[in-house]
N, C-alpha and C. Protein backbone atom coordinates (compact mmCIF):
# COMPACT_ATOMS: atom_id res chain seq x y z
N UNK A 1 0.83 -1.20 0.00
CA UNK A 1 0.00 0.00 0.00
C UNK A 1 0.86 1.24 0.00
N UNK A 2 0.22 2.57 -0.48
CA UNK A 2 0.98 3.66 -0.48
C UNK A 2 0.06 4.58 0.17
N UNK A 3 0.46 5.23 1.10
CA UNK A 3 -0.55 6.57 1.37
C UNK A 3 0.35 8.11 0.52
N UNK A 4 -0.65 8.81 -0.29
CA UNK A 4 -0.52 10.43 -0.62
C UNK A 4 -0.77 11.16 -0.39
N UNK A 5 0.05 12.35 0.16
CA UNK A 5 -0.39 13.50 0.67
C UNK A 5 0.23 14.71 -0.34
N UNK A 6 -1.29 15.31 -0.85
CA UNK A 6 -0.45 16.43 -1.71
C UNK A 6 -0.31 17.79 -0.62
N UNK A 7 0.21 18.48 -1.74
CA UNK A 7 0.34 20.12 -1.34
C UNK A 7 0.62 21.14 -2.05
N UNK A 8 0.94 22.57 -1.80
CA UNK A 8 1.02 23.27 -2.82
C UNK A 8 0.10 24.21 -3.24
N UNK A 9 -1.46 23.95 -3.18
CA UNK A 9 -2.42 24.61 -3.54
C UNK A 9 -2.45 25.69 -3.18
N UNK A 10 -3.21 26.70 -3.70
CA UNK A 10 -3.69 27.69 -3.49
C UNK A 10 -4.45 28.89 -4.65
N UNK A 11 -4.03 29.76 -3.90
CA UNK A 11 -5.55 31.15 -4.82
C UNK A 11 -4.65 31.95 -5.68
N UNK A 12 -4.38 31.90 -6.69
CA UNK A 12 -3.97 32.43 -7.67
C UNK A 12 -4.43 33.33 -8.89
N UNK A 13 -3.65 34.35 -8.97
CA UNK A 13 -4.00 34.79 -10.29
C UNK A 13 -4.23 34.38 -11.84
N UNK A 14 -4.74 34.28 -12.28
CA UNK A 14 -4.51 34.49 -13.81
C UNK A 14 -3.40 34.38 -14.52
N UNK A 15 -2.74 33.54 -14.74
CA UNK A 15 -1.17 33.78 -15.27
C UNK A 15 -0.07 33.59 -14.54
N UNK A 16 -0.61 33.29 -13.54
CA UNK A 16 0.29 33.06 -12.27
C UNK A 16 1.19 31.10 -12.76
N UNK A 17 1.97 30.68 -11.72
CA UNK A 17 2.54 29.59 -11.46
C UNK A 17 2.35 29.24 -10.44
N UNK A 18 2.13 27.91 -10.45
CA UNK A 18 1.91 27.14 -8.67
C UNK A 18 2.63 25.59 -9.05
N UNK A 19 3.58 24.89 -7.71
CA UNK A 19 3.59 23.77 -8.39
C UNK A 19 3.07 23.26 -7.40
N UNK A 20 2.63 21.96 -7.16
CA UNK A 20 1.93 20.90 -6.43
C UNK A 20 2.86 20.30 -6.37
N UNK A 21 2.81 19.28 -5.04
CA UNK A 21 3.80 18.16 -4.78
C UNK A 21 2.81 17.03 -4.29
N UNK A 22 3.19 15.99 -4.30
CA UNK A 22 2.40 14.68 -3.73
C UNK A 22 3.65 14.04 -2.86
N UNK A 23 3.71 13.91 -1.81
CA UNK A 23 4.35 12.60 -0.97
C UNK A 23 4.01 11.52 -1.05
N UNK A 24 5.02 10.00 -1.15
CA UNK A 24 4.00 8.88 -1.41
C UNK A 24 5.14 8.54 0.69
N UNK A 25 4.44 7.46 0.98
CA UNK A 25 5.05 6.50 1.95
C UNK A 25 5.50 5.46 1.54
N UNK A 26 6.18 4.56 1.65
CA UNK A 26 6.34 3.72 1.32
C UNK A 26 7.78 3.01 0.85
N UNK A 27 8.01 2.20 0.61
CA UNK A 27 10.01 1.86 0.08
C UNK A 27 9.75 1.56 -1.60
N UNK A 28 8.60 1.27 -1.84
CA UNK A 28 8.27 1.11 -3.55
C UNK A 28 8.13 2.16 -4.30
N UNK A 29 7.75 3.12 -3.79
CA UNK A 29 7.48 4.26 -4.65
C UNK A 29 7.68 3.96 -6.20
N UNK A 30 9.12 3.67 -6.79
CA UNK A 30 9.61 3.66 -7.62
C UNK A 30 8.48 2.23 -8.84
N UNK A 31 7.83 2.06 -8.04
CA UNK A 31 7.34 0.61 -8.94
C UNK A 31 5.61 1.12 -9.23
N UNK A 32 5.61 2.37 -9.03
CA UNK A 32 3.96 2.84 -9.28
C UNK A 32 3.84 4.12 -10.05
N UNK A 33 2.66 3.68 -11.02
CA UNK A 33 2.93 5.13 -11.59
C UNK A 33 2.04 5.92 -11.24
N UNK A 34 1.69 7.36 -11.64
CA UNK A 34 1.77 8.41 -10.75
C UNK A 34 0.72 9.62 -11.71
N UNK A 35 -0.01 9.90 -10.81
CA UNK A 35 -1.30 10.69 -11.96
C UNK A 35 -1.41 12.00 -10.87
N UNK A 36 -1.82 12.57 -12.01
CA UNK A 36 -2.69 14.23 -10.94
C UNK A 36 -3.94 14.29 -11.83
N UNK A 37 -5.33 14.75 -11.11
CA UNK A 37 -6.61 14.64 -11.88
C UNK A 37 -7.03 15.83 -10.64
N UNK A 38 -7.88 15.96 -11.48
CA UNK A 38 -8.77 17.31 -10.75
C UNK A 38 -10.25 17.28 -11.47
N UNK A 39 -10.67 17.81 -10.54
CA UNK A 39 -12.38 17.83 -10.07
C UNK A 39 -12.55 19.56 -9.91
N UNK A 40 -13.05 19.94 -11.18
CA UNK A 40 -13.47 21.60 -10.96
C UNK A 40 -14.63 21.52 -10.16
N UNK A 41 -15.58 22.30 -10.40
CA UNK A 41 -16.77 22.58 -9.03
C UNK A 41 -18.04 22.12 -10.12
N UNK A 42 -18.47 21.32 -9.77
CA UNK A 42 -19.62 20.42 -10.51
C UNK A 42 -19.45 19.49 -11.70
N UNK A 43 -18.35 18.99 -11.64
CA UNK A 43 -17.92 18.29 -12.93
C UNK A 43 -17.47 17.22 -12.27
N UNK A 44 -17.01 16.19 -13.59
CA UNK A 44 -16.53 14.75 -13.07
C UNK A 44 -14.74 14.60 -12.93
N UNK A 45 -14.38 14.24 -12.02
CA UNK A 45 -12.84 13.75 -12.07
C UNK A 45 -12.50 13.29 -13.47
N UNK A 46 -10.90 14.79 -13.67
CA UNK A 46 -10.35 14.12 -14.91
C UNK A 46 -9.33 14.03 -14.88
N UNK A 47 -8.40 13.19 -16.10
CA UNK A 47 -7.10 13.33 -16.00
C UNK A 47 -6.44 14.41 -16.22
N UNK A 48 -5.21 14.45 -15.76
CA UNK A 48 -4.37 15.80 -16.06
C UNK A 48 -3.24 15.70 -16.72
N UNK A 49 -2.38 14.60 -16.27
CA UNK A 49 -1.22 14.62 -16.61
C UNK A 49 -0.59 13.25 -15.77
N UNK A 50 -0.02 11.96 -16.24
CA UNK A 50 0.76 11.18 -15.86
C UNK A 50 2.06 10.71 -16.07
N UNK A 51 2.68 9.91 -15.39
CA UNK A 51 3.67 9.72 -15.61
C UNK A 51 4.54 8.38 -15.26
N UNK A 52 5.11 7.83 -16.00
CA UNK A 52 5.48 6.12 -15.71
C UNK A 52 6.45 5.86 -14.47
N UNK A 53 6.40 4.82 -14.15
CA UNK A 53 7.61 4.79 -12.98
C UNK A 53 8.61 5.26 -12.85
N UNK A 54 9.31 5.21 -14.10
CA UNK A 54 10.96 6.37 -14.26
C UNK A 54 10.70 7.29 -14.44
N UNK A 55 9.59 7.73 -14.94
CA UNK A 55 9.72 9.30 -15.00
C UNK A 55 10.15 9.35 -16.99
N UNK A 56 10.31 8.23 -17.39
CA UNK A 56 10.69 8.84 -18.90
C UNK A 56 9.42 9.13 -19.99
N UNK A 57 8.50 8.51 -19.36
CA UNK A 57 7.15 8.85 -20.06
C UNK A 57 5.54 9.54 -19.66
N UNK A 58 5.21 10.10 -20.24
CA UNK A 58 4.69 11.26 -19.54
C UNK A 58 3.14 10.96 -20.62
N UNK A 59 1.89 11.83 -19.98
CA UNK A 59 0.85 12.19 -20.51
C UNK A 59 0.06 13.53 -20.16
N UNK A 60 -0.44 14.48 -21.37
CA UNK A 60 -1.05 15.56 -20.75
C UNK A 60 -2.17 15.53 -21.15
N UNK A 61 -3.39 16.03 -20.41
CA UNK A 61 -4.69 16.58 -21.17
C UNK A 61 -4.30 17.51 -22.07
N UNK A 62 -5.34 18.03 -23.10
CA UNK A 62 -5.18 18.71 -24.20
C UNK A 62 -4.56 19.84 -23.52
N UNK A 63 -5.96 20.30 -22.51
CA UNK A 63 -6.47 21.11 -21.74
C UNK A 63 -4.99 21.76 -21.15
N UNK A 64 -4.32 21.27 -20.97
CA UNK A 64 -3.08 21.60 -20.06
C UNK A 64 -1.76 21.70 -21.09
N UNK A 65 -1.73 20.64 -21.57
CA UNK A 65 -0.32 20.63 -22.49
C UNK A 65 0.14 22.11 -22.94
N UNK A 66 1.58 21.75 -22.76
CA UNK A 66 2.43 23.13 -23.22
C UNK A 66 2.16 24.30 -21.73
N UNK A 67 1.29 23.69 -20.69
CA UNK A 67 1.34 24.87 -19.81
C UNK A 67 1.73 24.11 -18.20
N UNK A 68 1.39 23.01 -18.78
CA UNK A 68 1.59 21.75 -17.28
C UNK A 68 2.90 21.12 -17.25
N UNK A 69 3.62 20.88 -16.34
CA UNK A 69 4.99 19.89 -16.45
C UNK A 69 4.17 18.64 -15.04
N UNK A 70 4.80 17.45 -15.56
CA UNK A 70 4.85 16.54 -14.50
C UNK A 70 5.67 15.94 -14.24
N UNK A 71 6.48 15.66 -13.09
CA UNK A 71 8.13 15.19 -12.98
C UNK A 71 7.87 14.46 -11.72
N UNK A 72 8.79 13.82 -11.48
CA UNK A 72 9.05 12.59 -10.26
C UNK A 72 10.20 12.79 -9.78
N UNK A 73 10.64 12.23 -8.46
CA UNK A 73 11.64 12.28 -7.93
C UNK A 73 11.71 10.97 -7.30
N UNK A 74 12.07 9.69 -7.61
CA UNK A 74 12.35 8.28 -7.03
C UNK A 74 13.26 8.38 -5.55
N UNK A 75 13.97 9.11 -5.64
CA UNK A 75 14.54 9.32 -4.28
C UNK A 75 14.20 9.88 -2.97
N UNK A 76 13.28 10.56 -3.58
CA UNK A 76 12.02 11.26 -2.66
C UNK A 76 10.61 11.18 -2.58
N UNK A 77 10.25 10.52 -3.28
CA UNK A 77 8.89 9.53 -3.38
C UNK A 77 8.23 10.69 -3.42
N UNK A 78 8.50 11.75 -4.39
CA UNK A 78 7.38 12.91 -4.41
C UNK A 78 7.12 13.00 -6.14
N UNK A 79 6.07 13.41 -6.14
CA UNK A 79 5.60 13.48 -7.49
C UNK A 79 5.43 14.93 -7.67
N UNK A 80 5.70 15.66 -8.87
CA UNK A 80 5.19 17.35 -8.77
C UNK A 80 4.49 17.49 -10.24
N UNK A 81 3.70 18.60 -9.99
CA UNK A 81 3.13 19.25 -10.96
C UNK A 81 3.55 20.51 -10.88
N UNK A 82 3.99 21.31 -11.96
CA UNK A 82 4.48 22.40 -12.35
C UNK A 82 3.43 22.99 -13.51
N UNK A 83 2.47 24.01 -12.55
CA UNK A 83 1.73 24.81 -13.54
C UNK A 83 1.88 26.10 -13.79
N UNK A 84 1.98 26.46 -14.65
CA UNK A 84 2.21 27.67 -15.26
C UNK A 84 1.03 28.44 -16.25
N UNK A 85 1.23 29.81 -16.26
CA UNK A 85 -0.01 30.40 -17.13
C UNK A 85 -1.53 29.82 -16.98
N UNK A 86 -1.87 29.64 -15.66
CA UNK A 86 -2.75 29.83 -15.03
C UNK A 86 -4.15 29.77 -15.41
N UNK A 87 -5.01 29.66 -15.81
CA UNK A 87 -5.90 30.14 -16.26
C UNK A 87 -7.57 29.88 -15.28
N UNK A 88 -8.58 30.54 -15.27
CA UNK A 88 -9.57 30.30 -14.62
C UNK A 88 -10.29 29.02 -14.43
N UNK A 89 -9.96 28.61 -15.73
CA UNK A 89 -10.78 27.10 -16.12
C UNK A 89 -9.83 25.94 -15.02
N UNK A 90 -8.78 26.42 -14.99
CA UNK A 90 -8.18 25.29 -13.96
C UNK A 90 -8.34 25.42 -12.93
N UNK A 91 -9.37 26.13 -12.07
CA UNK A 91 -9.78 26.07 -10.87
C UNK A 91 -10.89 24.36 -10.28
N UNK A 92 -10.00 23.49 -9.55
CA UNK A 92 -10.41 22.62 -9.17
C UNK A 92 -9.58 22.15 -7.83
N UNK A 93 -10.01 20.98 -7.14
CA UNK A 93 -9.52 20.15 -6.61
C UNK A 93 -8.85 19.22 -7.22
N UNK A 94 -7.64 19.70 -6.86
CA UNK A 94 -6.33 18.35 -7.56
C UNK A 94 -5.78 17.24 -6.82
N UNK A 95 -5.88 16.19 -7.27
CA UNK A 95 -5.83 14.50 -6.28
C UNK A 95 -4.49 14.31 -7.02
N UNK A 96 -3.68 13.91 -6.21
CA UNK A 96 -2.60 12.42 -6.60
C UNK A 96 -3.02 11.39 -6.81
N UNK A 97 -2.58 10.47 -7.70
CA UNK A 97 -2.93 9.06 -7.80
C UNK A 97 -1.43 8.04 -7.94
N UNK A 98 -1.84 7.08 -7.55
CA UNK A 98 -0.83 5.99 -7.55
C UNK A 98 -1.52 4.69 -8.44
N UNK A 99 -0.66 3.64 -8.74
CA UNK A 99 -0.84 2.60 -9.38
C UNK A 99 0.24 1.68 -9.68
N UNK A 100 0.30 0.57 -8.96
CA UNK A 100 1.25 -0.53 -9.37
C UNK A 100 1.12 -0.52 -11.23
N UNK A 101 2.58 -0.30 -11.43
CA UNK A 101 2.55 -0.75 -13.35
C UNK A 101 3.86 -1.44 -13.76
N UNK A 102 3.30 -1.70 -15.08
CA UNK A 102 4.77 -2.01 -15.43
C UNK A 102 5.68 -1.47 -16.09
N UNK A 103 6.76 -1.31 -16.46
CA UNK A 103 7.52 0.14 -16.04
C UNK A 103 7.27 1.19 -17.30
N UNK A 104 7.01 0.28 -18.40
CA UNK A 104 6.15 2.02 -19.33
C UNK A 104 4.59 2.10 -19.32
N UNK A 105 4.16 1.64 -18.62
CA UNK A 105 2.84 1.76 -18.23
C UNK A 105 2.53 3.13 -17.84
N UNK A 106 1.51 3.73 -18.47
CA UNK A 106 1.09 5.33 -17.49
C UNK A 106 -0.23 5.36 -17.65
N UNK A 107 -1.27 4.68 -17.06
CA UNK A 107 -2.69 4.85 -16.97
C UNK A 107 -3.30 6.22 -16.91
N UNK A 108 -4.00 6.14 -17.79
CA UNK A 108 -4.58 7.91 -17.73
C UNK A 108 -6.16 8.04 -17.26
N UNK A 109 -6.67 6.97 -16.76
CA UNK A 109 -8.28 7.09 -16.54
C UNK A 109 -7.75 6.65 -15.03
N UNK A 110 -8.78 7.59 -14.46
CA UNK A 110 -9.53 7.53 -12.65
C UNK A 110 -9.40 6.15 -12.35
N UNK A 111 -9.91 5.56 -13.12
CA UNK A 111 -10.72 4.19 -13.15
C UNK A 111 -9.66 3.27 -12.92
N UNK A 112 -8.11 3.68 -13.34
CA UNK A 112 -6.98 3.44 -13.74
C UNK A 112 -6.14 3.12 -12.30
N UNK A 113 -6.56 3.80 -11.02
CA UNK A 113 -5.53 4.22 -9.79
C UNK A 113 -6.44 3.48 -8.84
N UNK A 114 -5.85 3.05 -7.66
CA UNK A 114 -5.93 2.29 -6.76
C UNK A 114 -6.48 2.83 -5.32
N UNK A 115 -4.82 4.02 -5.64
CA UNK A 115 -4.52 5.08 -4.63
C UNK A 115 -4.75 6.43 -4.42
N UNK A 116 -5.00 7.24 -3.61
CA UNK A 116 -5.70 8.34 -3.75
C UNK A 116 -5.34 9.13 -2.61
N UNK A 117 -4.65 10.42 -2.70
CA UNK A 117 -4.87 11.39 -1.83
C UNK A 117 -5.91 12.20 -1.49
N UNK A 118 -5.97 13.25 -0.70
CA UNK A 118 -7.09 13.76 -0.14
C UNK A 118 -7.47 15.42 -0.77
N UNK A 119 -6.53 15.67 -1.60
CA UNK A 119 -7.02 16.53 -2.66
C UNK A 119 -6.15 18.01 -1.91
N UNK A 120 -5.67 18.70 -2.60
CA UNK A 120 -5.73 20.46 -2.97
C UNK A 120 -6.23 21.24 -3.43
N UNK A 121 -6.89 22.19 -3.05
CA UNK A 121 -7.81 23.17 -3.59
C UNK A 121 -6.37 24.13 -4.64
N UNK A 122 -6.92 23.88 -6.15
CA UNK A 122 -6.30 25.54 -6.93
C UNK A 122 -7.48 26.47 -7.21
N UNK A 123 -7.44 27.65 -7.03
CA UNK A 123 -8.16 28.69 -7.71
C UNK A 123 -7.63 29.73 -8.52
N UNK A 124 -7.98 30.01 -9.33
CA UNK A 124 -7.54 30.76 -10.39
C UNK A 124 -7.85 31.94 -10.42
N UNK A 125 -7.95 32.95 -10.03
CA UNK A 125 -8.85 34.35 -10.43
C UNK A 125 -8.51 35.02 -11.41
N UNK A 126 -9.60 35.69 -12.07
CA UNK A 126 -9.52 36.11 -13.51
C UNK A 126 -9.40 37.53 -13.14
């Protein structure tokens, strides 16, 4: 098992940068791959952006690409999101996810993760 705790969130401008971090527990870290999804305010959990156990393969929503980074750190069992240029529409609750894979594996559906943190509020103001 892995427990996640993100962080990072907060109330932002328009254009602004925020990055998120996820902590995992655990001595495996390195053998699970690793999602961020967010839940705006009346909508369904989506993907955002994943990433395989090493870190060499990656996935973005449309929605994000070119403005989202997602990176890993195996030595520190932290996962980050690096957002940039901000925008209103990305105002949600952002979850970590985990998932035993195999090592180019990067599941991109909810449906996909096992594991689950307890979420960060971003807000965006326009």
């Amino acid at each position: 098992q892995v427990q996640l705790v993100e962080s990072g969130g907060g109330l932002v401008q328009a254009g602004d940068s925020l990055r998120l971090s996820c902590a995992a527990s655990g001595r495996t870290f390195s053998s699970y791959a690793m999602g961020w999804f967010r839940q705006p305010p009346g909508k369904e959990r989506e993907s955002v952006a994943v990433i395989n156990r090493s870190g060499g393969s990656t996935y973005y929503a449309d929605s994000v690409k070119g403005r989202f980074i997602i990176s890993r750190d195996n030595t520190k069992n932290t996962v980050y999101l690096q957002m940039s240029s901000l925008k209103p529409e990305d105002t949600a609750i952002y979850y970590c996810a985990a998932q035993q894979a195999a090592p180019y594996y990067r599941p991109i559906r909810a449906n996909d993760y096992d594991y689950w943190g307890q979420g960060t509020q971003v807000t965006v103001s326009s």
